[in-house]
C-alpha atoms as a PDB file:
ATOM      1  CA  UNK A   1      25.459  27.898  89.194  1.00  0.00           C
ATOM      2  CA  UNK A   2      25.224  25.585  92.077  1.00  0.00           C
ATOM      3  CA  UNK A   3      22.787  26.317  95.529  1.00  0.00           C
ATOM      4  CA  UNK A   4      24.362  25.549  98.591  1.00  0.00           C
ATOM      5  CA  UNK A   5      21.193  24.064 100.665  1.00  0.00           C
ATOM      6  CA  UNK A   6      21.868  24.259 104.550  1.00  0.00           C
ATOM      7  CA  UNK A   7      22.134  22.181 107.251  1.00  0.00           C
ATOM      8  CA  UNK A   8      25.403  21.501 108.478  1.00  0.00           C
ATOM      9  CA  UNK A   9      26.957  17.947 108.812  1.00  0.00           C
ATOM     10  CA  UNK A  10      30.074  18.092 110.882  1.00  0.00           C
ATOM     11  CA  UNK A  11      31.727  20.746 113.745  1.00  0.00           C
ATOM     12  CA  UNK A  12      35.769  20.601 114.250  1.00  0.00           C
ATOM     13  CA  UNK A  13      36.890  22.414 116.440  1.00  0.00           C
ATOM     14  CA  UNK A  14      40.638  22.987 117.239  1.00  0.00           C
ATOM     15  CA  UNK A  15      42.483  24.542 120.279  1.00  0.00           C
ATOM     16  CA  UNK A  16      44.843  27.562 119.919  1.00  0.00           C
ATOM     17  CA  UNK A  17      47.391  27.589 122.747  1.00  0.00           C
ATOM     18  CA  UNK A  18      47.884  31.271 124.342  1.00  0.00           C
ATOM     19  CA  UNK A  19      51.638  31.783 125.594  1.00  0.00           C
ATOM     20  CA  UNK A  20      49.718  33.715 128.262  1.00  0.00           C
ATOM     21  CA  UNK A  21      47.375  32.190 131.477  1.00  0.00           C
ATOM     22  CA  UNK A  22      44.133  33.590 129.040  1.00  0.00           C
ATOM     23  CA  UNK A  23      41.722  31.044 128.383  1.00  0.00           C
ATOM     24  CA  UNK A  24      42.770  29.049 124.549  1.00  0.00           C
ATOM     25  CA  UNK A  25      40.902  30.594 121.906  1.00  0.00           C
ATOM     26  CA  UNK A  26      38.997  28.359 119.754  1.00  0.00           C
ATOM     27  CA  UNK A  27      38.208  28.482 115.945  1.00  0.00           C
ATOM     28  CA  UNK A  28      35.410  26.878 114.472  1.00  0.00           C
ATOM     29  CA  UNK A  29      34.928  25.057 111.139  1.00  0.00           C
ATOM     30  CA  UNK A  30      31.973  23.044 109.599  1.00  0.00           C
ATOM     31  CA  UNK A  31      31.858  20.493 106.915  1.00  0.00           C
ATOM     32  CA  UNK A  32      28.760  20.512 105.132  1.00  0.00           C
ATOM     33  CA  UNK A  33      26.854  18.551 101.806  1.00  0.00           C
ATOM     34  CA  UNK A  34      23.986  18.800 100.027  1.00  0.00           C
ATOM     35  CA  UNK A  35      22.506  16.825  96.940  1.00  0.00           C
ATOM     36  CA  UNK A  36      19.854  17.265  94.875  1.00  0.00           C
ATOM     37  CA  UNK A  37      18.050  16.881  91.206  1.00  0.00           C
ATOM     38  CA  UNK A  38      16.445  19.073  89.308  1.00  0.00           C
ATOM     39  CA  UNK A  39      14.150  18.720  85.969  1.00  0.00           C
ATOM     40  CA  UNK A  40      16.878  20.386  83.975  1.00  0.00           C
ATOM     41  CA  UNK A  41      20.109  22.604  84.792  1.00  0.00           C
ATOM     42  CA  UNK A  42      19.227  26.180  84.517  1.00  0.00           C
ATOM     43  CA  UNK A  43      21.762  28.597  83.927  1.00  0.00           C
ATOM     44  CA  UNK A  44      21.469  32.470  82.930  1.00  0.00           C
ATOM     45  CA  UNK A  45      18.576  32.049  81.271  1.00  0.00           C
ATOM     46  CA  UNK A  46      19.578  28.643  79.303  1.00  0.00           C
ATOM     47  CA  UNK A  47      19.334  25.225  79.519  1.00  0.00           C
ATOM     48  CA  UNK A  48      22.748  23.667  79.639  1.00  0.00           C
ATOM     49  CA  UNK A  49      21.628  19.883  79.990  1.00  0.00           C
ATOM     50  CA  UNK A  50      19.513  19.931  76.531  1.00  0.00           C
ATOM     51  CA  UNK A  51      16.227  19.404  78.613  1.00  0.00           C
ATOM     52  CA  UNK A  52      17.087  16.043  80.893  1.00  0.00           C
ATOM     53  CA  UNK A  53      17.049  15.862  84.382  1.00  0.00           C
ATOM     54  CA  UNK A  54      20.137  17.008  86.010  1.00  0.00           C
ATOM     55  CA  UNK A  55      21.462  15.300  89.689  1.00  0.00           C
ATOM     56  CA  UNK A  56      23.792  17.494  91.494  1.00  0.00           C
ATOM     57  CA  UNK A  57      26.051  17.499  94.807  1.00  0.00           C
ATOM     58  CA  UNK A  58      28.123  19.710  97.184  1.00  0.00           C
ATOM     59  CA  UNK A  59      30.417  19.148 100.088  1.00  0.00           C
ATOM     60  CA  UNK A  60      31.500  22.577 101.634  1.00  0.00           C
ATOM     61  CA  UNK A  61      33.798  23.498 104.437  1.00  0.00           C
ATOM     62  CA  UNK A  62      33.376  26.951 106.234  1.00  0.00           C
ATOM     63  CA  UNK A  63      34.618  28.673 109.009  1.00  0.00           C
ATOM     64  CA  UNK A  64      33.136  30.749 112.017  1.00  0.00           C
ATOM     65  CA  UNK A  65      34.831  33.896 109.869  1.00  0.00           C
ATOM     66  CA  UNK A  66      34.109  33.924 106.908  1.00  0.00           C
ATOM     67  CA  UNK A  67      36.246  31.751 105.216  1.00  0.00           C
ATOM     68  CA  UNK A  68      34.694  29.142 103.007  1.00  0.00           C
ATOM     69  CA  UNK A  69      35.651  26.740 100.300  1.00  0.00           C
ATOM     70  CA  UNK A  70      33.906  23.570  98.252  1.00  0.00           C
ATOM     71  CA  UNK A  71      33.092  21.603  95.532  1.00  0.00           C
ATOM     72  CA  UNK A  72      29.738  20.867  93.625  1.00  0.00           C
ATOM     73  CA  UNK A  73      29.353  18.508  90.728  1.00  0.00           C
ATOM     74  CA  UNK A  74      26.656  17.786  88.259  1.00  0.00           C
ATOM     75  CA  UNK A  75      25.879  15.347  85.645  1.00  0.00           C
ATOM     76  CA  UNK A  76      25.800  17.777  82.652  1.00  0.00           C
ATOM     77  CA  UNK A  77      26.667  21.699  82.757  1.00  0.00           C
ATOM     78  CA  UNK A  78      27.439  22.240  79.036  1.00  0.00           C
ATOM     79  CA  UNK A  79      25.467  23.019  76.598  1.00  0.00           C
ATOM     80  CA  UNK A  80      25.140  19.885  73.113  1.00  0.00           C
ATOM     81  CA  UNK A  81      28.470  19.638  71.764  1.00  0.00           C
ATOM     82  CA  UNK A  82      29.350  18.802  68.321  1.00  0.00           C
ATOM     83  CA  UNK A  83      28.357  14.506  69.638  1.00  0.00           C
ATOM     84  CA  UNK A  84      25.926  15.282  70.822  1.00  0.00           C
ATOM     85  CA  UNK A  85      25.983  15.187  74.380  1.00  0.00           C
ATOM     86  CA  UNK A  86      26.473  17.066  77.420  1.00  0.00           C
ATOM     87  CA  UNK A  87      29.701  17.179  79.423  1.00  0.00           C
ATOM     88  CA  UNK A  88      29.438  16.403  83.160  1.00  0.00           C
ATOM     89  CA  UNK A  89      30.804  19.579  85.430  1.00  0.00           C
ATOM     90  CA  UNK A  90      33.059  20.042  88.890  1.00  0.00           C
ATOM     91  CA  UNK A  91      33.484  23.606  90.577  1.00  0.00           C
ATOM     92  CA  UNK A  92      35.843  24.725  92.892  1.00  0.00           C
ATOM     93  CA  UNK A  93      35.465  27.694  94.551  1.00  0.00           C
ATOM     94  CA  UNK A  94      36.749  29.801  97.608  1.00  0.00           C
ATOM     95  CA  UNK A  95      35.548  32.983  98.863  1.00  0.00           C
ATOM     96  CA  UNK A  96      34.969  34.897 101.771  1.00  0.00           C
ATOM     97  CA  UNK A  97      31.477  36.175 103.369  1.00  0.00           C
ATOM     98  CA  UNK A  98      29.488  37.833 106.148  1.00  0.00           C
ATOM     99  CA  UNK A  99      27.173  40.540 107.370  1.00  0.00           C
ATOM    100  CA  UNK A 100      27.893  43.929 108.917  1.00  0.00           C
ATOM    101  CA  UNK A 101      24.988  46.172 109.845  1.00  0.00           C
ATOM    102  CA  UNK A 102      22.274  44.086 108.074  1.00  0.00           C
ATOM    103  CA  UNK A 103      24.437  44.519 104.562  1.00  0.00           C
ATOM    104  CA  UNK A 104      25.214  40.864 104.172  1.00  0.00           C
ATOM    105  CA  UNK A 105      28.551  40.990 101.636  1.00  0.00           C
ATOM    106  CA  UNK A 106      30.507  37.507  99.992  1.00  0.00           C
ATOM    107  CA  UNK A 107      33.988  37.579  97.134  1.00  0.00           C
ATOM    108  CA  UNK A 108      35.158  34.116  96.084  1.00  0.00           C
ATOM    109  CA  UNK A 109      36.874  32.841  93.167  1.00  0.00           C
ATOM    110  CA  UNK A 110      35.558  29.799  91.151  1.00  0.00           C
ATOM    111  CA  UNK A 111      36.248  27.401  88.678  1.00  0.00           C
ATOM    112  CA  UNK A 112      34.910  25.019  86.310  1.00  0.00           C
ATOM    113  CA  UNK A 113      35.580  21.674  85.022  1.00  0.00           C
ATOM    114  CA  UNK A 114      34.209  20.369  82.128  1.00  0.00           C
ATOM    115  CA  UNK A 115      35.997  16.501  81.559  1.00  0.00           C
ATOM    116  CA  UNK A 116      34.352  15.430  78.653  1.00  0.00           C
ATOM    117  CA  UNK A 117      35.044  18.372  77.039  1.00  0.00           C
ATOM    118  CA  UNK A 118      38.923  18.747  78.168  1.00  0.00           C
ATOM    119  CA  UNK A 119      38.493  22.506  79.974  1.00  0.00           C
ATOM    120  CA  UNK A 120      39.918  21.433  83.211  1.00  0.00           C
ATOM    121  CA  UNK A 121      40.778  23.866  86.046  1.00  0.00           C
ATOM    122  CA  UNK A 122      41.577  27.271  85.995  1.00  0.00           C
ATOM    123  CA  UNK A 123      40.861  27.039  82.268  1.00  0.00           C
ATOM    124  CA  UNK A 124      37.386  29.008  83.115  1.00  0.00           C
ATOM    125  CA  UNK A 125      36.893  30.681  86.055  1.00  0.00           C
ATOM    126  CA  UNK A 126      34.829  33.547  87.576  1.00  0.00           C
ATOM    127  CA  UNK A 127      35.387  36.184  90.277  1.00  0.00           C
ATOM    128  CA  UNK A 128      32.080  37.001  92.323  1.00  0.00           C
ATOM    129  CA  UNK A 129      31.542  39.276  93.947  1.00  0.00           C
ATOM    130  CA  UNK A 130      27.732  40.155  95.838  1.00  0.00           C
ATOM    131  CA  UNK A 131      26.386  42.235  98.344  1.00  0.00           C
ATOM    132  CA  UNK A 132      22.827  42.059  99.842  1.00  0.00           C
ATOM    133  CA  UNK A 133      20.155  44.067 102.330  1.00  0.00           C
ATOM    134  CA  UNK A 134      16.194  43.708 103.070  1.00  0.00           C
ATOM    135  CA  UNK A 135      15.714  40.984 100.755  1.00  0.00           C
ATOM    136  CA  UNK A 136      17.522  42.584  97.879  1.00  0.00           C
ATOM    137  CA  UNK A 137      20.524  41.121  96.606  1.00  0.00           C
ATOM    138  CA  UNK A 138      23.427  42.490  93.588  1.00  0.00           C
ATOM    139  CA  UNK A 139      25.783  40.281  92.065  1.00  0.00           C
ATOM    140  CA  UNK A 140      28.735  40.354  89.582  1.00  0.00           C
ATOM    141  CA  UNK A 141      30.711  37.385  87.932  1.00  0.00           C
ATOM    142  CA  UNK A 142      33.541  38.273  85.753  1.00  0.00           C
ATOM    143  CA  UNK A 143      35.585  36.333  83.473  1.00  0.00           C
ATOM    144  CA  UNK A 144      38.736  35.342  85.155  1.00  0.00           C
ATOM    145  CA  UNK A 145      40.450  32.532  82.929  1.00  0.00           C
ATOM    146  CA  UNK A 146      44.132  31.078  82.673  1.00  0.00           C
ATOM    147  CA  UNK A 147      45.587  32.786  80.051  1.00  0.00           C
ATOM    148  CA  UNK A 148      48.424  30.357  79.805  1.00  0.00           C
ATOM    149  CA  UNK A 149      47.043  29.155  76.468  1.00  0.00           C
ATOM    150  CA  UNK A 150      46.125  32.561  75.565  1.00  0.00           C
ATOM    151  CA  UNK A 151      47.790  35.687  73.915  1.00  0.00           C
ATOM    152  CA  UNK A 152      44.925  37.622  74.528  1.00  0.00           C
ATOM    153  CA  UNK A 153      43.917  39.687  77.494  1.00  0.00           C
ATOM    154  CA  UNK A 154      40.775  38.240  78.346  1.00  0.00           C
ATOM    155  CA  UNK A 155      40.605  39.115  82.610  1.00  0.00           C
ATOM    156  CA  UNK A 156      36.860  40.717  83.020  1.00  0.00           C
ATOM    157  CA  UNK A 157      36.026  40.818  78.892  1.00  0.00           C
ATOM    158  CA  UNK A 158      32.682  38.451  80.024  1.00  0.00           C
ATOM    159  CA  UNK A 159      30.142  40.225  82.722  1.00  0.00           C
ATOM    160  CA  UNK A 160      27.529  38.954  84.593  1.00  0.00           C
ATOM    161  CA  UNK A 161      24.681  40.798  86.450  1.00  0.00           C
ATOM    162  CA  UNK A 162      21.684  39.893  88.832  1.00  0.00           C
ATOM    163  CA  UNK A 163      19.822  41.493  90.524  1.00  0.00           C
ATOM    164  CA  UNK A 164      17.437  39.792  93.332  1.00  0.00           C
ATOM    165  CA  UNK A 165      14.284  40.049  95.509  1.00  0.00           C
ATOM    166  CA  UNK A 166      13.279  37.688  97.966  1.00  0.00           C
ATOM    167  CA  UNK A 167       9.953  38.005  99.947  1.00  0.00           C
ATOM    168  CA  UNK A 168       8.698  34.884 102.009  1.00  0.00           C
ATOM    169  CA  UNK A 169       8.253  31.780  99.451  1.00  0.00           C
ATOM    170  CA  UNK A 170       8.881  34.041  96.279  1.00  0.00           C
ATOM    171  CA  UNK A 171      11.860  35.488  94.591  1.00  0.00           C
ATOM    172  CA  UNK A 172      12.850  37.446  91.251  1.00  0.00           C
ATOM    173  CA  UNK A 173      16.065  37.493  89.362  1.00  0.00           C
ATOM    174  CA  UNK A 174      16.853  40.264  86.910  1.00  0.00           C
ATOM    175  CA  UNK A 175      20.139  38.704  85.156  1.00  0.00           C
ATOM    176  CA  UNK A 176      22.423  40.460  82.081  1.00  0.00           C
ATOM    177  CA  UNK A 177      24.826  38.968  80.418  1.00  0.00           C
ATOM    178  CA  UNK A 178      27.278  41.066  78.822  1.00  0.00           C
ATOM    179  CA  UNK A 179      29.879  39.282  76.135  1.00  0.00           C
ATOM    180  CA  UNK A 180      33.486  40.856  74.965  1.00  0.00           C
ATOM    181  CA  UNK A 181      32.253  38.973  71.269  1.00  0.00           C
ATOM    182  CA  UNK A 182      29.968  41.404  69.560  1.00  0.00           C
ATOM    183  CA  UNK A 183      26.289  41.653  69.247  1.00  0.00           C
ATOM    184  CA  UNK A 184      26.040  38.356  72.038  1.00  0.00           C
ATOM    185  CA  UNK A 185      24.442  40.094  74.974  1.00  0.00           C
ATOM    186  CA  UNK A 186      21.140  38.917  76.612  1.00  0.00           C
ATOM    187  CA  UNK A 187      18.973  39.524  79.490  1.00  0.00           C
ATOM    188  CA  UNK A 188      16.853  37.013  81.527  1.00  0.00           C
ATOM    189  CA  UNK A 189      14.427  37.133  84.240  1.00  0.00           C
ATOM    190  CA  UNK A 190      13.407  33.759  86.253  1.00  0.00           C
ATOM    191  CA  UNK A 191      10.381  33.856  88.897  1.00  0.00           C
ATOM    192  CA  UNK A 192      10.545  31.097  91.812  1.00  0.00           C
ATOM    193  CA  UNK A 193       8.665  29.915  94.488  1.00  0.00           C
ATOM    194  CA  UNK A 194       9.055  27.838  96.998  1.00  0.00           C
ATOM    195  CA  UNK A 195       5.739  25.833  98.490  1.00  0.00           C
ATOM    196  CA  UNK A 196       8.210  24.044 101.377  1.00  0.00           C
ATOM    197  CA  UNK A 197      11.662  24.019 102.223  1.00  0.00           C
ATOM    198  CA  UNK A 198      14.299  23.036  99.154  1.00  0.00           C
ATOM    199  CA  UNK A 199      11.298  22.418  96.978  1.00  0.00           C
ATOM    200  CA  UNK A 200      10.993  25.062  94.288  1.00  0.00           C
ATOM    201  CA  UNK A 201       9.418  25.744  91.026  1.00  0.00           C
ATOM    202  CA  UNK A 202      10.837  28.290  88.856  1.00  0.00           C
ATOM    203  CA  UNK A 203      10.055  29.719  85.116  1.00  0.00           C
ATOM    204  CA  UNK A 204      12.473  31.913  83.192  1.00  0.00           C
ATOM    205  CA  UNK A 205      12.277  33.858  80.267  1.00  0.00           C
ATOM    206  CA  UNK A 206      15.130  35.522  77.806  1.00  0.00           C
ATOM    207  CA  UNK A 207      13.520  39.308  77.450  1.00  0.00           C
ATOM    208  CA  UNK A 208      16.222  40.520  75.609  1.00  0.00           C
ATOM    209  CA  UNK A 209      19.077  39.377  73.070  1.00  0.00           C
ATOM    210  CA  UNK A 210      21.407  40.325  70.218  1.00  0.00           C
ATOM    211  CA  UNK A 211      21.470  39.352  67.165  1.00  0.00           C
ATOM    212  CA  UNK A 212      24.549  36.733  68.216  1.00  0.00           C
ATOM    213  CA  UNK A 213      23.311  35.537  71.683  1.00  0.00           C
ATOM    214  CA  UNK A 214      23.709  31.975  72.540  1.00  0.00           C
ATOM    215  CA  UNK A 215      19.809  32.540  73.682  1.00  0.00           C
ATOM    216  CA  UNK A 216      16.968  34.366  71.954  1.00  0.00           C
ATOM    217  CA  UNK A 217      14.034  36.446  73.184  1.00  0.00           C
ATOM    218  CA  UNK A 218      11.987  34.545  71.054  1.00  0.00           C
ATOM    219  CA  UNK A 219      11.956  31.033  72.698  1.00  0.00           C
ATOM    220  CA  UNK A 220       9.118  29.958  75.000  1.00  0.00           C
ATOM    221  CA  UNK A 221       9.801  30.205  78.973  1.00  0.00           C
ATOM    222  CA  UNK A 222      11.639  27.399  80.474  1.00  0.00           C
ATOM    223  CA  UNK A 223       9.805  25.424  83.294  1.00  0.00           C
ATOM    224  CA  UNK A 224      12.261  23.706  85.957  1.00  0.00           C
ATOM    225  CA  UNK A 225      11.167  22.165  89.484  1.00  0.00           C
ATOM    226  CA  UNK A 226      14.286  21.193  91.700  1.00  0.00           C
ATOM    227  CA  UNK A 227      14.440  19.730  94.735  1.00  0.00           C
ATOM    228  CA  UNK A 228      17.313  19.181  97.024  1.00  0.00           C
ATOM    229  CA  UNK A 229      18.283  17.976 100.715  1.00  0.00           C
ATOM    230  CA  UNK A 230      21.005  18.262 103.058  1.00  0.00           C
ATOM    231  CA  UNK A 231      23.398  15.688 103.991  1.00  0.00           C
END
């Protein structure tokens, strides 16, 4: 899942005419873009780029409230198909976010695109939903693909858990991964730190797993350093 690294790019600002003699209220957006590379794509606990380097970009538009959408792309996001290879990956999301009372809270809806391997969009998708406070931080993905193809239910059968700490340069993630197929659940927790800004080094480790997980507790820890930089 794709980090959206911060500094912003572009202001537009438009104009709202008032029928009245108020002053014209005026609504602000930003346009925004990030790239960076990392020693392999981390995701839930796997590696999804079968242990190259993965490059990675974003261009995201937001607005003074709340309102947000974007795009990232990377150069692999699946795991080895039957060639061999990886399939490059798009997102496109939307959500909504902010803070109330120091209870920071964000819903959007994304989905992915996998070319190479003909899932294009709305084919898999997520709903997120997260809400953080003090450095903590809970978050829930559920399944939310087209069933256009599909005579099966299959809204929310796929869960997604984290749970997060952040103090200073250091931060834990607790993640869960809870499958509709049988006996394919796992667990994960990754450690990170972060010496400078968008420099950080992070190991993660699969502490639990069924007997039909796509991971298994019993593999080593996997090492990743990424870096990235605004545009």
């Amino acid at each position: 899942m794709k980090n959206v690294f911060g500094l912003k790019k572009t202001v537009i600002a438009s104009a709202v005419a008032a029928a009245s003699v108020m002053a014209p209220a005026i609504a602000a957006a930003e346009i925004s873009g990030s790239l960076g590379i990392a020693s392999m794509y981390l995701w839930r606990g796997q590696d999804v780029s079968a242990g190259t380097a993965n490059v990675s970009g974003s261009l995201d538009f937001t607005t003074d409230v709340g309102f947000y959408a974007g795009t990232w792309v990377s150069s692999a996001g699946t795991s080895v198909n039957s060639a061999g290879t990886t399939s490059t990956e798009t997102d496109f999301y939307a959500g909504f976010g902010g803070e109330a009372g120091g209870l920071s809270y964000d819903i959007s809806y994304w989905t992915y695109v996998y070319p190479e391997d003909d899932v294009g969009a709305g084919e898999l998708a997520e709903l997120i939903a997260s809400v953080g406070v003090a450095g903590f931080s809970l978050t829930g993905y559920v399944s939310a693909n087209d069933l256009s193809d599909s005579e099966d239910e299959n809204f929310g059968d796929d869960l997604y858990l984290t749970l997060g700490y952040e103090y200073d340069k250091f931060a834990i993630t607790a993640g869960a991964f809870m499958f509709d197929a049988d006996d394919s659940d796992y667990a994960h927790v990754d450690l990170s730190y972060s010496p400078i800004e968008n420099l950080t080094f992070t190991v993660s480790k699969v502490v639990d797993s069924e007997s039909a997980a796509p991971v298994t507790d019993e593999q080593d820890p996997l090492f990743v350093v990424g870096y990235s930089f605004p545009l």
